[in-house]
Protein backbone atom coordinates (compact mmCIF):
# COMPACT_ATOMS: atom_id res chain seq x y z
CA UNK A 1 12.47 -97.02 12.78
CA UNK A 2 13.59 -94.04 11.34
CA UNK A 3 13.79 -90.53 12.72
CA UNK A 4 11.12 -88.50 11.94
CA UNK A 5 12.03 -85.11 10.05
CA UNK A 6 10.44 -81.73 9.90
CA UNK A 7 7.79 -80.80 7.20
CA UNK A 8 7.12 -76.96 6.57
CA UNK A 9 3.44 -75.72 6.62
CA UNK A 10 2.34 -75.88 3.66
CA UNK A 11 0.52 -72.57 4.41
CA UNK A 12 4.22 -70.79 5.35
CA UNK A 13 6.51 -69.68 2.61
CA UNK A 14 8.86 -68.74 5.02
CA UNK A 15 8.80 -71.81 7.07
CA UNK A 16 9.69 -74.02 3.74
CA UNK A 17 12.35 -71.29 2.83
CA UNK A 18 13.98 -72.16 6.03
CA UNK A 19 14.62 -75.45 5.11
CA UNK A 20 15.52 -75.22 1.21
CA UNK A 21 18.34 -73.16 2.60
CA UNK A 22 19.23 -75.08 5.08
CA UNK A 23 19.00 -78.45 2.66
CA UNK A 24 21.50 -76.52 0.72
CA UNK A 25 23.91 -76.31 3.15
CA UNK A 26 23.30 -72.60 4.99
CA UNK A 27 21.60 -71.30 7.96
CA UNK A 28 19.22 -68.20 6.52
CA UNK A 29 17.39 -66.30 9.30
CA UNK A 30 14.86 -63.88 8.66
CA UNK A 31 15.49 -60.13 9.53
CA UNK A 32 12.91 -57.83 10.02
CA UNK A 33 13.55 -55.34 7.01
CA UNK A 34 12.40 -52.04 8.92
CA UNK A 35 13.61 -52.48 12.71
CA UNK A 36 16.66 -54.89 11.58
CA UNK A 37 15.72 -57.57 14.57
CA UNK A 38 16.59 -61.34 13.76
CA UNK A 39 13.62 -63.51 14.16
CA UNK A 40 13.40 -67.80 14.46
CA UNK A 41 11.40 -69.50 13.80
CA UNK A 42 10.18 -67.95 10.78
CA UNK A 43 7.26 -65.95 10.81
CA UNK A 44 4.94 -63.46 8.98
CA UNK A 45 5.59 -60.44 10.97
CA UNK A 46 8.44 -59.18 13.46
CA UNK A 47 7.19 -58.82 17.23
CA UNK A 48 9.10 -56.27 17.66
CA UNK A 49 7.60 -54.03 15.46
CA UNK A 50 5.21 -55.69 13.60
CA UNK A 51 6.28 -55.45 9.89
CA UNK A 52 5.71 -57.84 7.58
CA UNK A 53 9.09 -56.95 5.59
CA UNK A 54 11.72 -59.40 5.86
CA UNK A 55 15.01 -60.57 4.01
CA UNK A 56 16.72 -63.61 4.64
CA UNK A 57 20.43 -63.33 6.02
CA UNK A 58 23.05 -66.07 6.26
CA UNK A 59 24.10 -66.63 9.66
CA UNK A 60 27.05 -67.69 11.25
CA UNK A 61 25.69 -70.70 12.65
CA UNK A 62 27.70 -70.12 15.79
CA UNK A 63 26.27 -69.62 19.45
CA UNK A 64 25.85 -71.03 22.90
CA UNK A 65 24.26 -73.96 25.29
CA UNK A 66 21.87 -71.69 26.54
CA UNK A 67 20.32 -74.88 28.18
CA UNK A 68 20.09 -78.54 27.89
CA UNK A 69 18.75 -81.87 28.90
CA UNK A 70 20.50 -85.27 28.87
CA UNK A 71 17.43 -87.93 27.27
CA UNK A 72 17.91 -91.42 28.23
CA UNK A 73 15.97 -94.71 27.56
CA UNK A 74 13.22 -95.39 27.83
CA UNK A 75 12.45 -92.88 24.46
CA UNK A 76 10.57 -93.47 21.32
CA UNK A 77 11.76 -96.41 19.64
CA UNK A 78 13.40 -93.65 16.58
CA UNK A 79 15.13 -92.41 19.15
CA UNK A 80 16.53 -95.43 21.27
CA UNK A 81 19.68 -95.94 19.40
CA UNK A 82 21.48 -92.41 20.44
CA UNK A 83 20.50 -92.41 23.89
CA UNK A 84 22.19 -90.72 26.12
CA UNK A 85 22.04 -87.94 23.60
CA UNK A 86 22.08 -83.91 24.65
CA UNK A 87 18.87 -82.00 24.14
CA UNK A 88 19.98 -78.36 23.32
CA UNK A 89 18.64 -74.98 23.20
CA UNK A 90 20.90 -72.66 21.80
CA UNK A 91 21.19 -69.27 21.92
CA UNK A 92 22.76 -68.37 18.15
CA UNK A 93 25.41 -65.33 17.83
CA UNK A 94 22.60 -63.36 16.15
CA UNK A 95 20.26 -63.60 19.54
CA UNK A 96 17.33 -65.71 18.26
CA UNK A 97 17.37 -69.86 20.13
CA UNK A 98 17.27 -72.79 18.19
CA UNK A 99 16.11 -75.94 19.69
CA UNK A 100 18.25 -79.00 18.81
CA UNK A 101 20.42 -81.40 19.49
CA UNK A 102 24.04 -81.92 20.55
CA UNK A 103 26.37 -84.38 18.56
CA UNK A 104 30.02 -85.01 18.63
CA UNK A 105 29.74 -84.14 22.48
CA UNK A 106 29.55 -86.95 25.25
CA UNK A 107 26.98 -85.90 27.83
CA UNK A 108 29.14 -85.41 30.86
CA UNK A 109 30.69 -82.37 29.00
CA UNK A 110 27.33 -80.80 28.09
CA UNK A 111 27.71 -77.15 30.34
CA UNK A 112 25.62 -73.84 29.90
CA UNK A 113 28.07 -71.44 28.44
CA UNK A 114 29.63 -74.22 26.05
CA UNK A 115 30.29 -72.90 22.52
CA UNK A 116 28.99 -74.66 19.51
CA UNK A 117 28.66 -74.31 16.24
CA UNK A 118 25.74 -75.97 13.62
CA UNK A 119 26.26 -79.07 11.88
CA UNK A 120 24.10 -79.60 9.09
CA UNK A 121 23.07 -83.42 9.45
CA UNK A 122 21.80 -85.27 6.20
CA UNK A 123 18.77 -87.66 7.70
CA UNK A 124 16.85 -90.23 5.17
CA UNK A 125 15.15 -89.27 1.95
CA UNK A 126 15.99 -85.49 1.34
CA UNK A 127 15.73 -84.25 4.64
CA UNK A 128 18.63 -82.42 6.84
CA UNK A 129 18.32 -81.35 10.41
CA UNK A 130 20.23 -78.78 12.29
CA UNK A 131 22.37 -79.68 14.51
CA UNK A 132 25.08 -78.80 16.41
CA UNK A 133 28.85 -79.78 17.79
CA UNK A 134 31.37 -78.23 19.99
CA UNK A 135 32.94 -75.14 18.73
């Protein structure tokens, strides 16, 4: 069974931007164009401010275990064949959290605080998911 991947709303340009960039190899986040603030996921206005200007930055892809869960069997059957894997949610250099998921990195060494850094991950078809590794 394979994994299943992401698919952008059709209805969000920014949504599928997020993804052509990141199938080409680079994390883009949006920035709010008149208040400067980072947003993720991407959206049509900043809730900060509220503007609906944006421009799409590359960022470092660097950041923290801001928290994390260690999934074990039983699991959907996609997901059987990694278990124990590390659930993450990290909290990138540029302030906005990105939910993933840990690779490269046993379990037992999982810890809040834990640098990492994203790993691009080619899945089936065309698809790519982000993930990330110890820094």
């Amino acid at each position: 069974m394979t994994v299943p991947i992401p698919r952008p709303d059709p209805a969000s340009a920014a949504e599928a931007e997020f993804w052509s960039f990141l199938r080409a190899g680079e994390l883009r986040l949006q920035v709010c164009a008149s208040c400067g603030t980072f947003r993720h996921p991407p959206r049509p206005t900043c809730a900060v401010c509220g503007s609906s200007d944006a421009e799409w930055r590359v960022a470092a892809g660097r950041g923290e275990v801001w928290t994390f869960t260690v999934i074990h069997p039983p699991t959907l059957p996609a997901f059987a064949a990694m278990t124990p894997y590390g659930a993450v949610v990290v909290r990138l250099d540029e302030g906005v959290f990105m939910v993933s998921r840990i690779i490269d990195c046993p379990s037992d060494e999982l810890a809040i605080g834990r640098r990492v850094e994203l790993a691009v991950t080619a899945v089936e078809g065309d698809g790519v998911l982000p993930y990330f590794r110890r820094a």
